[in-house]
N, C-alpha and C. Protein backbone atom coordinates (compact mmCIF):
# COMPACT_ATOMS: atom_id res chain seq x y z
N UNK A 1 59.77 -37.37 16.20
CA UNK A 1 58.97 -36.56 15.29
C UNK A 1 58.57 -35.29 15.99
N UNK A 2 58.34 -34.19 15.11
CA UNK A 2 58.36 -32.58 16.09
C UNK A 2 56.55 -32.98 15.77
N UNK A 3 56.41 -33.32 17.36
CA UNK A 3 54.96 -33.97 17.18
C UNK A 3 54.07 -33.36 18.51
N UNK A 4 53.00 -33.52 18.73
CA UNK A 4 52.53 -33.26 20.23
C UNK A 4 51.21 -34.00 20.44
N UNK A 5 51.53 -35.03 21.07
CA UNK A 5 50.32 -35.82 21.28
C UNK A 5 49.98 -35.97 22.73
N UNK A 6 48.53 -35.77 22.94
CA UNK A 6 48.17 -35.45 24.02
C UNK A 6 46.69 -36.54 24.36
N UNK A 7 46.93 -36.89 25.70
CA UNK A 7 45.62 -37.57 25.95
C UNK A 7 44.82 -36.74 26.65
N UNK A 8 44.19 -36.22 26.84
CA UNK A 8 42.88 -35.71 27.64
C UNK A 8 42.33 -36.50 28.53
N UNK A 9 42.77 -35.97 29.76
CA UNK A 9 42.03 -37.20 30.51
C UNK A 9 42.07 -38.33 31.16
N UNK A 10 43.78 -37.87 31.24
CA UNK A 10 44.59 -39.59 31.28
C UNK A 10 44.27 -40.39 32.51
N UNK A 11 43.60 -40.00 33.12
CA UNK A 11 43.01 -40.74 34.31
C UNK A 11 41.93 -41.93 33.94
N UNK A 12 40.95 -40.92 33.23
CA UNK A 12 39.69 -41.76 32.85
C UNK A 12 39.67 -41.93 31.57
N UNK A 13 40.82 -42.01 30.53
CA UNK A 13 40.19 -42.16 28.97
C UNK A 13 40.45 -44.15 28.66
N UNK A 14 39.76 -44.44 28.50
CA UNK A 14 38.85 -46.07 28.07
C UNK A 14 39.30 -45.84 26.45
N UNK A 15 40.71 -46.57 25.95
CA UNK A 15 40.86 -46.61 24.93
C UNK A 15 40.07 -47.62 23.65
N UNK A 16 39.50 -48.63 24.58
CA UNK A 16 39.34 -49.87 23.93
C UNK A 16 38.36 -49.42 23.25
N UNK A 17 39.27 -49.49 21.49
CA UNK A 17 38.41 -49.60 20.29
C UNK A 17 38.69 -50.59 19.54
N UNK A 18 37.38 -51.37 18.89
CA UNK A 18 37.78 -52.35 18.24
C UNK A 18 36.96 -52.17 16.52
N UNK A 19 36.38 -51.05 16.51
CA UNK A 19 35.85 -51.18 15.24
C UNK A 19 36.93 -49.33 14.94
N UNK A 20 36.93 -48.75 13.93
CA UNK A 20 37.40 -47.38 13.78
C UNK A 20 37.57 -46.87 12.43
N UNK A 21 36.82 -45.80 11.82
CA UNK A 21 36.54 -44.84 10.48
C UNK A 21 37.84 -43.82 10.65
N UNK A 22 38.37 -43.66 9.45
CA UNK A 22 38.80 -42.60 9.11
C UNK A 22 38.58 -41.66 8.47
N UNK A 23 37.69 -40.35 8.54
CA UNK A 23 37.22 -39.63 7.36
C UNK A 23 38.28 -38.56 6.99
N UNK A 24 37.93 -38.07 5.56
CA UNK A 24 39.03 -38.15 4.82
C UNK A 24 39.62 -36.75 5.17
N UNK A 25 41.13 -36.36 5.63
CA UNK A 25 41.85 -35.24 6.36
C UNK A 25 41.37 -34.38 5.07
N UNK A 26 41.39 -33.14 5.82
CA UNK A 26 41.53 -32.14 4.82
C UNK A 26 43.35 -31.58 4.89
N UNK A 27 43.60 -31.29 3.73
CA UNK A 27 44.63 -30.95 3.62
C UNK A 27 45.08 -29.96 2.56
N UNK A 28 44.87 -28.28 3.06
CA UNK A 28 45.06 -27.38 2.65
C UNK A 28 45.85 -27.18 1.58
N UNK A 29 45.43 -26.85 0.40
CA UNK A 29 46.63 -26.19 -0.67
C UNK A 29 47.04 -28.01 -1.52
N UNK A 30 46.38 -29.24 -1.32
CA UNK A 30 46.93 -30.58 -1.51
C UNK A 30 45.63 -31.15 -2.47
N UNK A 31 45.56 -32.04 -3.31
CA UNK A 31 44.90 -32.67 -3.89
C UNK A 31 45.15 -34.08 -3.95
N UNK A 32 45.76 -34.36 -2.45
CA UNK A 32 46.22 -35.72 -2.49
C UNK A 32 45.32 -36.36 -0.78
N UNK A 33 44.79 -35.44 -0.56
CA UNK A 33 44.10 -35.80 1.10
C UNK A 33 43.70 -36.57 0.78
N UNK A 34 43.31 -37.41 0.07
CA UNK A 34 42.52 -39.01 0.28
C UNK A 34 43.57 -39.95 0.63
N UNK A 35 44.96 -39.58 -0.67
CA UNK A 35 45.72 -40.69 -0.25
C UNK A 35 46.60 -40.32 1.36
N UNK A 36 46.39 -39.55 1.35
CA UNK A 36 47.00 -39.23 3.22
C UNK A 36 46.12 -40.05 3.79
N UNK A 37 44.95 -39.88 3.77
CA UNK A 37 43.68 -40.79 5.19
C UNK A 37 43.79 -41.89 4.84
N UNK A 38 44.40 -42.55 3.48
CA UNK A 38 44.49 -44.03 3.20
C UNK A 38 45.63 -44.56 3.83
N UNK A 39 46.49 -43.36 3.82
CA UNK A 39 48.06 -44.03 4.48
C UNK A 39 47.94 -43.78 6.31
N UNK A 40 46.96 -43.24 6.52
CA UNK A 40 46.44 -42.98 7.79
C UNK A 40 46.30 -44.52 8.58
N UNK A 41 45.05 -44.77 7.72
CA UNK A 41 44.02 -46.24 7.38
C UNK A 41 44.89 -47.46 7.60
N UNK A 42 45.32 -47.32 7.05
CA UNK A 42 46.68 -48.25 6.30
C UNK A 42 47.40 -48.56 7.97
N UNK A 43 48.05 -47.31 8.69
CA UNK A 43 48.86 -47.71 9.42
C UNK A 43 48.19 -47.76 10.70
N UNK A 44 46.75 -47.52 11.27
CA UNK A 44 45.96 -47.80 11.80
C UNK A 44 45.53 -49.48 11.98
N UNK A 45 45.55 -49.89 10.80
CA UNK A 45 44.75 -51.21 10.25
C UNK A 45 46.49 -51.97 11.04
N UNK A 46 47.62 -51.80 10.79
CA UNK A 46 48.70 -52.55 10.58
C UNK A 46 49.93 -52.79 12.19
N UNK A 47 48.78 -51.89 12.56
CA UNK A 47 49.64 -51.34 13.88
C UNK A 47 48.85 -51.54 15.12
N UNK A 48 48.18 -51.37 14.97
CA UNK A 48 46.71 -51.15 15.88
C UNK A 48 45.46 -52.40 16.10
N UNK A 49 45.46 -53.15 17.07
CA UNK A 49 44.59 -54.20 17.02
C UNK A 49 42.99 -53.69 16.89
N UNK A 50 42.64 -53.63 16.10
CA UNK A 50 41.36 -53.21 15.61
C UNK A 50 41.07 -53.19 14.10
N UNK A 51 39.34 -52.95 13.81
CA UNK A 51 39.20 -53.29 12.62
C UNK A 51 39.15 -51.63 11.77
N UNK A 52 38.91 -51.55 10.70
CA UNK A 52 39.07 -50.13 10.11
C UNK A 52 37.91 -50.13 8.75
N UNK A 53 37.41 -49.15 8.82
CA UNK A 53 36.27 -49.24 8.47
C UNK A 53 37.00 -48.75 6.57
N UNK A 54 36.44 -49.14 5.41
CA UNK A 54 37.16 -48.60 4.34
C UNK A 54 36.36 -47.46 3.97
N UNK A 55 37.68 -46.63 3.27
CA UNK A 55 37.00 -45.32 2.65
C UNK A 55 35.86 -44.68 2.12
N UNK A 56 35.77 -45.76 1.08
CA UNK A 56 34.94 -45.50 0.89
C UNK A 56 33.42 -45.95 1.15
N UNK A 57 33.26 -46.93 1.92
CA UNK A 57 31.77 -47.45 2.77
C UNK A 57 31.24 -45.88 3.20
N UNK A 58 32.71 -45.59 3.79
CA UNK A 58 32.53 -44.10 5.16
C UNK A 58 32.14 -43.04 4.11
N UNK A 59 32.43 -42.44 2.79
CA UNK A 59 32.46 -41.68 2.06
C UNK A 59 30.70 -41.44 1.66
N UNK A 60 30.81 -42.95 1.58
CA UNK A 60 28.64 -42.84 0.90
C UNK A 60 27.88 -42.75 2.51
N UNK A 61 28.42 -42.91 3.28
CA UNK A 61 27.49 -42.74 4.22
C UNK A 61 27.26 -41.23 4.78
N UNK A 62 28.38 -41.02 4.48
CA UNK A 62 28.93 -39.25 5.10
C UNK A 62 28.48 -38.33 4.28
N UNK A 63 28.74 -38.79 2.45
CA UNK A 63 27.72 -38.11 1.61
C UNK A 63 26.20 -38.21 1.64
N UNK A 64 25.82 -39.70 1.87
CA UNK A 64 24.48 -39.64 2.02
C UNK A 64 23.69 -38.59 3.25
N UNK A 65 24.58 -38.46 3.80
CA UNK A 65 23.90 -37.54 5.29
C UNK A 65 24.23 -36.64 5.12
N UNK A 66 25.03 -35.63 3.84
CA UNK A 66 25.09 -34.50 3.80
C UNK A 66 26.00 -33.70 4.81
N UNK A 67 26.88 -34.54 5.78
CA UNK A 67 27.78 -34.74 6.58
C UNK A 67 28.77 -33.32 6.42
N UNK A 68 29.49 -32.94 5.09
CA UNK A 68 30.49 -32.63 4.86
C UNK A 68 30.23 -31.22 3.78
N UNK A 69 28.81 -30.60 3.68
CA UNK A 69 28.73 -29.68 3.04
C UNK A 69 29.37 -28.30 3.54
N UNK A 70 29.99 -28.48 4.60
CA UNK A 70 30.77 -27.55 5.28
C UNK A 70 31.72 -27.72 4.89
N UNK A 71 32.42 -28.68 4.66
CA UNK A 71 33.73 -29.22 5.04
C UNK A 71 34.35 -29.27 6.39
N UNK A 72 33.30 -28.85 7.54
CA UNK A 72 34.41 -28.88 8.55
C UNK A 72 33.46 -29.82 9.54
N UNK A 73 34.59 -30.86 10.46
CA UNK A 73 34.02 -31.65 11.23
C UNK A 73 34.66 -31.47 12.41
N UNK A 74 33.57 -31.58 12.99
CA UNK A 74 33.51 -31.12 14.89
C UNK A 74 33.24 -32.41 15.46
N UNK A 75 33.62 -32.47 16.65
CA UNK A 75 32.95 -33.73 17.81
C UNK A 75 31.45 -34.19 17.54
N UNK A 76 31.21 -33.02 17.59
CA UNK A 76 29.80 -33.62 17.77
C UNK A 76 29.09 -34.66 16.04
N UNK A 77 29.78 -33.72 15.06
CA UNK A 77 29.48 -34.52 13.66
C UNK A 77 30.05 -35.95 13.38
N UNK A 78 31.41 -35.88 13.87
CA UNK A 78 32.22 -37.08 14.14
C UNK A 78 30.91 -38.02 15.40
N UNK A 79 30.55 -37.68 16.38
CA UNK A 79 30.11 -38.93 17.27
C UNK A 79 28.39 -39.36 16.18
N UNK A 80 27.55 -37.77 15.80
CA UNK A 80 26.60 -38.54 14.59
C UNK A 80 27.21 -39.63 13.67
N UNK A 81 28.07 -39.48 12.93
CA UNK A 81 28.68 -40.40 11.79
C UNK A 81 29.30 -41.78 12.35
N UNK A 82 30.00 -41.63 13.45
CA UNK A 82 29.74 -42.34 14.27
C UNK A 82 29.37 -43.80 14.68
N UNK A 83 27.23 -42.90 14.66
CA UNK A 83 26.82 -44.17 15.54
C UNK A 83 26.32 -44.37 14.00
N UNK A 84 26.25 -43.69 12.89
CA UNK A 84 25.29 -44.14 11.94
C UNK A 84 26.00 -45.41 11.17
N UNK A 85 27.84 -45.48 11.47
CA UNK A 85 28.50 -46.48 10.94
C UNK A 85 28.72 -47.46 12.26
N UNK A 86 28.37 -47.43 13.15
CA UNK A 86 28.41 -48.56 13.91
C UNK A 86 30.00 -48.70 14.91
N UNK A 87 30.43 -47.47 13.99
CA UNK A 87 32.08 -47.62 15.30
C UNK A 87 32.33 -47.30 16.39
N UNK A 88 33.24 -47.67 16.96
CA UNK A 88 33.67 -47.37 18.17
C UNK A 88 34.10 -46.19 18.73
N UNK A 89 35.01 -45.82 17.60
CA UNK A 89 35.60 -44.31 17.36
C UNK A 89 35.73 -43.74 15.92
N UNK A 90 36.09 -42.64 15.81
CA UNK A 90 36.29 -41.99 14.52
C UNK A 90 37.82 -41.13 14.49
N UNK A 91 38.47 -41.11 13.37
CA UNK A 91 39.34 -40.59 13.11
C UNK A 91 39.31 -39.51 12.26
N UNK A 92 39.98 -38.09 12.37
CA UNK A 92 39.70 -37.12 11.62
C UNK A 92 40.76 -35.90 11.54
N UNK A 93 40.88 -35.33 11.06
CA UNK A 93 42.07 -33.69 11.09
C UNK A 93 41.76 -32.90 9.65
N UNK A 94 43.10 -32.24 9.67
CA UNK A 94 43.36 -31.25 8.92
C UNK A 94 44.83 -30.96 9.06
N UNK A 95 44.97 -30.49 7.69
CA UNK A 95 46.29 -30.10 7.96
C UNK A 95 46.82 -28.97 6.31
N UNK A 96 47.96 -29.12 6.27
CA UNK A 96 48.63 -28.22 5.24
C UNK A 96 49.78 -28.62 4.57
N UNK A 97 50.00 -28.53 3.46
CA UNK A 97 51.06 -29.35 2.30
C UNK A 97 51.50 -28.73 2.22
N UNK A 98 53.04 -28.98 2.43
CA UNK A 98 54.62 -28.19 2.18
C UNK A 98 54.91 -27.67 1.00
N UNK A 99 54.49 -26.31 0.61
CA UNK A 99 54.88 -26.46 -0.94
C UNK A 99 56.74 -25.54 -0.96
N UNK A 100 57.37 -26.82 -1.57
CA UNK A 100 58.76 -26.36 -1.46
C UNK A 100 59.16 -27.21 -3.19
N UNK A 101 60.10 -26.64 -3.90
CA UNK A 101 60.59 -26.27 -5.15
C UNK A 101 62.01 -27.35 -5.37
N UNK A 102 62.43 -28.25 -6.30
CA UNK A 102 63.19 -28.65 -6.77
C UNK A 102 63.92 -27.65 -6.88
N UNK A 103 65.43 -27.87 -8.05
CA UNK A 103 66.41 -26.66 -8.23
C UNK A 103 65.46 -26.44 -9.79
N UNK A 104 65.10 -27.15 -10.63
CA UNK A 104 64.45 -26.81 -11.65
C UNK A 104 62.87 -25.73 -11.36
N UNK A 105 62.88 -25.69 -10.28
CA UNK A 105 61.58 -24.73 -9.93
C UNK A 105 60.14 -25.63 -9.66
N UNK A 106 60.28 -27.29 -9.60
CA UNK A 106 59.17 -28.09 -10.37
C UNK A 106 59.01 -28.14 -8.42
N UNK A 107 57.33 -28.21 -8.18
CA UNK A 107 56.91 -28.49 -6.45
C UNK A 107 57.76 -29.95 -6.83
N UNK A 108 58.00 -30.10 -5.04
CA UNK A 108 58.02 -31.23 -4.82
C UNK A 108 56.26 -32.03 -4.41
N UNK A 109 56.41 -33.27 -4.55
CA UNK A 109 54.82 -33.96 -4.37
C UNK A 109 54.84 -34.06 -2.92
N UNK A 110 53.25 -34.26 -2.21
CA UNK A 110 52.82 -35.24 -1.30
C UNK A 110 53.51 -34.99 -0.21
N UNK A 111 54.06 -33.61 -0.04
CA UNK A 111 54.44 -33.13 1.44
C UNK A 111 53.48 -32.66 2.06
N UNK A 112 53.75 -33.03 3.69
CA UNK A 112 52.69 -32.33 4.36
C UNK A 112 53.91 -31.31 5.36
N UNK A 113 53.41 -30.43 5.71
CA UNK A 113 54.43 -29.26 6.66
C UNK A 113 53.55 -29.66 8.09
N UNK A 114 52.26 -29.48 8.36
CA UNK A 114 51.41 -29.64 9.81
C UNK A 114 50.69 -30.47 9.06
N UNK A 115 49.54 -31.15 10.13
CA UNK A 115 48.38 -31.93 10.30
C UNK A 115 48.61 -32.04 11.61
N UNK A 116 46.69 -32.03 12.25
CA UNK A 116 46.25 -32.20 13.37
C UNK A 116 45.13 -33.50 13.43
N UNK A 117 45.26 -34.33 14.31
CA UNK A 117 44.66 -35.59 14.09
C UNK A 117 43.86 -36.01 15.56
N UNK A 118 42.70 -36.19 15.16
CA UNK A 118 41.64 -36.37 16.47
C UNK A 118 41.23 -37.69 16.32
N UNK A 119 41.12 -38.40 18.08
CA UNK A 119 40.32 -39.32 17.65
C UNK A 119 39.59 -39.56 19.06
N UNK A 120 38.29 -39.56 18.64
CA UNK A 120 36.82 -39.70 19.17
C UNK A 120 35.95 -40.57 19.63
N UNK A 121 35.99 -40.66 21.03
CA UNK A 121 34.90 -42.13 21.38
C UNK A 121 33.44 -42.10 20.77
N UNK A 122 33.02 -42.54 20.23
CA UNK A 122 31.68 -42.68 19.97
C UNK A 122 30.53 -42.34 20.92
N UNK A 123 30.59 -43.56 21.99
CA UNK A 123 30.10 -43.67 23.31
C UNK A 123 30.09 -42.52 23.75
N UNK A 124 31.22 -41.86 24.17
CA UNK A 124 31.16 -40.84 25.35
C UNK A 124 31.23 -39.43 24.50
N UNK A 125 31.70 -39.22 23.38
CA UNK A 125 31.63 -37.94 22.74
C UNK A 125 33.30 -37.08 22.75
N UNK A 126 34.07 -38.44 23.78
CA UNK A 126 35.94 -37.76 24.69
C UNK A 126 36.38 -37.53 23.33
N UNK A 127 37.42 -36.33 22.75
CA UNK A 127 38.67 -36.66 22.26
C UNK A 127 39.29 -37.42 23.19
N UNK A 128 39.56 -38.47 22.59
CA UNK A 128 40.97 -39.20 23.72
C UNK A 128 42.39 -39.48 23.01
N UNK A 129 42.47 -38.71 22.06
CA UNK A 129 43.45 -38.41 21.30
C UNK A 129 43.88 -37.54 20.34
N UNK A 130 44.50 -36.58 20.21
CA UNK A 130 44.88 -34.95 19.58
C UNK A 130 46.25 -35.39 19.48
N UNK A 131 46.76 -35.67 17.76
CA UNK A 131 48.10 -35.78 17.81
C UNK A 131 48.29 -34.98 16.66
N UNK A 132 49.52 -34.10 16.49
CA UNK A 132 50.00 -32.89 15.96
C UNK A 132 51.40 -33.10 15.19
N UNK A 133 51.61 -33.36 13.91
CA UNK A 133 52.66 -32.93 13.17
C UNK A 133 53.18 -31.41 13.23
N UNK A 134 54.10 -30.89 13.63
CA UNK A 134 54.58 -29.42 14.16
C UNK A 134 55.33 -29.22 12.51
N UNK A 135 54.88 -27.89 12.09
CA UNK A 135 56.34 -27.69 10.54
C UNK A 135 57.34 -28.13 11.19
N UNK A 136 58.54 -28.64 9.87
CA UNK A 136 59.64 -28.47 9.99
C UNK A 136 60.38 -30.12 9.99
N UNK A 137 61.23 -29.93 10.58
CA UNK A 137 62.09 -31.00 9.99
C UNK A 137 62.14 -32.42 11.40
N UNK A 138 61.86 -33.76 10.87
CA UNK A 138 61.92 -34.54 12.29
C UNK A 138 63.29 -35.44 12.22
N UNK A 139 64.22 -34.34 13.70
CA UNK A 139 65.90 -34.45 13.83
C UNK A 139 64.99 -35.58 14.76
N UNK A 140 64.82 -36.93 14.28
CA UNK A 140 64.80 -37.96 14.71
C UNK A 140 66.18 -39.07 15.23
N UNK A 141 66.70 -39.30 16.01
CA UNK A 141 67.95 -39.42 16.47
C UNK A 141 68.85 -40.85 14.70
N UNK A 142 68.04 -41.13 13.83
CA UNK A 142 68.10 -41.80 12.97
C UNK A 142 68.43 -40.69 11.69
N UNK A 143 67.63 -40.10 11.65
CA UNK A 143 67.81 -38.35 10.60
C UNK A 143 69.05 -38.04 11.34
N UNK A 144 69.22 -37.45 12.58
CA UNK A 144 70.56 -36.93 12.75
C UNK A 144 71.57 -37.11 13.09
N UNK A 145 71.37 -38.78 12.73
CA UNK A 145 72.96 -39.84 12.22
C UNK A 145 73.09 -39.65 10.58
N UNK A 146 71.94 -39.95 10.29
CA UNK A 146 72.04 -40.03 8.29
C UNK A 146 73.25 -38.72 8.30
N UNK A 147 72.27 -37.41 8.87
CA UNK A 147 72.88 -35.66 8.20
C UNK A 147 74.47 -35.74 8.65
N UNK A 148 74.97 -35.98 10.42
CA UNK A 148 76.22 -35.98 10.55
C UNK A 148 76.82 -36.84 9.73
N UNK A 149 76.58 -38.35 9.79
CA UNK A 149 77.46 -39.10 8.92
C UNK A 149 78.09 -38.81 7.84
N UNK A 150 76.78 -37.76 6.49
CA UNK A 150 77.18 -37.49 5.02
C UNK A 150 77.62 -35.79 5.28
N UNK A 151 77.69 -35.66 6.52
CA UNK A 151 79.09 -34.28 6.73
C UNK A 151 78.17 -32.85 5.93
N UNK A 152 76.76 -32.97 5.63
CA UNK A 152 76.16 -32.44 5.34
C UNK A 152 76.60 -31.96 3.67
N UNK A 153 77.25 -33.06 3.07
CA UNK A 153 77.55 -33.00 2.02
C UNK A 153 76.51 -33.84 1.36
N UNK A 154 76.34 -34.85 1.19
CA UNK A 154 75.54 -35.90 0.60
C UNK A 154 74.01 -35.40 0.82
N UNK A 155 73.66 -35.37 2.62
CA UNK A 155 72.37 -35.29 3.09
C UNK A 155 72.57 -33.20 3.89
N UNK A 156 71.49 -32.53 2.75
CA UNK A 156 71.32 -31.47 3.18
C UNK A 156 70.05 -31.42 4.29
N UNK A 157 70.24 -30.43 4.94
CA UNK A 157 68.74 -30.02 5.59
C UNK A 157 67.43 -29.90 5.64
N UNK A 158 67.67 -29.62 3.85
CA UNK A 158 65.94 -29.65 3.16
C UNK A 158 65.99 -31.51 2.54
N UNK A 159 67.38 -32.34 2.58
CA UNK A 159 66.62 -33.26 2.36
C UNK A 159 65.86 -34.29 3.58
N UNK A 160 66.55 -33.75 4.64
CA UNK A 160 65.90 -33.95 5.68
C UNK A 160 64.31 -33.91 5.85
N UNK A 161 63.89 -32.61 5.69
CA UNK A 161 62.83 -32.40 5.84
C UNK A 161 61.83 -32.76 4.55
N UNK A 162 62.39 -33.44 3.48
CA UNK A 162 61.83 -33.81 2.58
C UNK A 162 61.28 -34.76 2.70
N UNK A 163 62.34 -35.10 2.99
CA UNK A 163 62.13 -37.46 3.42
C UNK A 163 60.94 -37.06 4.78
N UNK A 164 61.38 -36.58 5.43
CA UNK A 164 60.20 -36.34 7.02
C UNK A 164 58.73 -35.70 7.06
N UNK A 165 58.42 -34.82 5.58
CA UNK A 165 57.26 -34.44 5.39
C UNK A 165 56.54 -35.12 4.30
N UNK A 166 57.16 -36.61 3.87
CA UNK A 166 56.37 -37.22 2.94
C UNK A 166 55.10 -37.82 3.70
N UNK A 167 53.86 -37.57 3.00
CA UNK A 167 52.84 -38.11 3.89
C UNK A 167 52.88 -39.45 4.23
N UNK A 168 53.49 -40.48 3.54
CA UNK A 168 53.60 -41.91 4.05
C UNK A 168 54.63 -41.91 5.39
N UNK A 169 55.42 -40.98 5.76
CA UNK A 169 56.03 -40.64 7.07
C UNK A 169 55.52 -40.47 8.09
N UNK A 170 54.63 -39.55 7.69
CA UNK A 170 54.04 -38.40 8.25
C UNK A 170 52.80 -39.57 9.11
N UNK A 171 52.26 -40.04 8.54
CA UNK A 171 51.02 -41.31 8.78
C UNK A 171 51.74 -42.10 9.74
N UNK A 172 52.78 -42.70 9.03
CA UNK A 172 53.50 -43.96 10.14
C UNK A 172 54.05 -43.33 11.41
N UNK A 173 54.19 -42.08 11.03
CA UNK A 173 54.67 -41.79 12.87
C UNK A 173 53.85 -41.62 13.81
N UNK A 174 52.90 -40.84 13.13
CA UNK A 174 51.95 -39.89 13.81
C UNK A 174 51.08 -41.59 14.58
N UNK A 175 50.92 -42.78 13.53
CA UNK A 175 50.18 -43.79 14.09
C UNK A 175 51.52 -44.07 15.43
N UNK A 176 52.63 -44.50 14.98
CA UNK A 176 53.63 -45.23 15.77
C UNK A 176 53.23 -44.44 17.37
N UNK A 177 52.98 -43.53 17.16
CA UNK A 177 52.78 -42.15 18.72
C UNK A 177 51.69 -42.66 19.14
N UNK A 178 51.00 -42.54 18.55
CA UNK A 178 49.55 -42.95 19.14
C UNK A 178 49.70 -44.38 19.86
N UNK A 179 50.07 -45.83 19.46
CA UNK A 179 50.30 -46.54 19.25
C UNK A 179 50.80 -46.87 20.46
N UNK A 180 52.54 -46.00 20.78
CA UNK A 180 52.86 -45.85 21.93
C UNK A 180 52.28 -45.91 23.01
N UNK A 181 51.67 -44.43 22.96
CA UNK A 181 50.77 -44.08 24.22
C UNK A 181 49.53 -44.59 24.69
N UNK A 182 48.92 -45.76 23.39
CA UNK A 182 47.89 -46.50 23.80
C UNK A 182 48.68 -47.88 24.77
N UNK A 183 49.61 -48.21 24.56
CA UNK A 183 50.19 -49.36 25.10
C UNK A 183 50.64 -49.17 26.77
């Protein structure tokens, strides 16, 4: 995946989380960012030995505290929200939806082009995790068997990057990375 995940710290970062919130990505130009942080959630919960806090518990607590009248969340708002839900860590980003066109002119749905994804010790206040969807297309050594195989007749370039910027992709990799590098 054209990805960049980085630990901060790799000496001293103490991964062990066993409770973890996801609040909900923002995702520029998209009206689908909830179901992105669910497919976030989702592959967090499925992948990841730990528990996951649901959407919406996190939603009334974050509204009740007036959390999000900015819209924008920093470290320090992430470690408040935090301790007020009892987790270990918090999960959070932003990002931007691919807007690219059928041949009939109609968007395609539920692409993302970037997202940036943080995740936050409670305890100590560390990012101990910054992982990055880069635009563009992921020549995943599996993608660039599909494209050679169909001689770039069958499988074009943009469907490449179609299939690779669907947010249910986009979630499972970005967790699979993380995932990795926690192991």
């Amino acid at each position: 995946m054209e990805s960049a995940i980085q630990y901060p710290d790799q000496n001293k970062r103490d991964l062990t989380i066993q409770k973890i919130a996801v609040l909900t990505f923002e995702i520029d130009d998209a009206k689908w960012d909830g179901e992105f942080t669910d497919a976030v959630s989702l592959q967090l919960a499925k992948n990841l030995p730990m528990a996951v806090i649901e959407r919406e518990q996190l939603s009334k607590v974050v509204n009740e505290q007036s959390f999000t009248k900015t819209g924008i969340i920093d470290t320090q708002t992430a470690v408040r929200i935090g301790k007020i839900l009892g987790v270990d860590a918090l999960v959070f980003g932003r990002g931007s939806a691919l807007r690219t066109f059928d041949p009939k002119g109609m968007p395609y749905p539920n692409l993302i082009d970037t997202v940036s994804l943080k995740i936050v010790k409670i305890e100590s206040g560390q990012v101990v995790v910054n992982a990055r969807k880069k635009p563009g297309t992921n020549w995943s050594a599996m993608k660039l068997t599909k494209y050679i195989l169909g001689l770039g007749l069958i499988w074009s370039r943009s469907d490449i990057l179609l299939e690779t910027s669907e947010y249910d992709y986009v979630a499972e990799k970005l967790v699979s990375e993380i995932r990795s590098g926690i192991n």
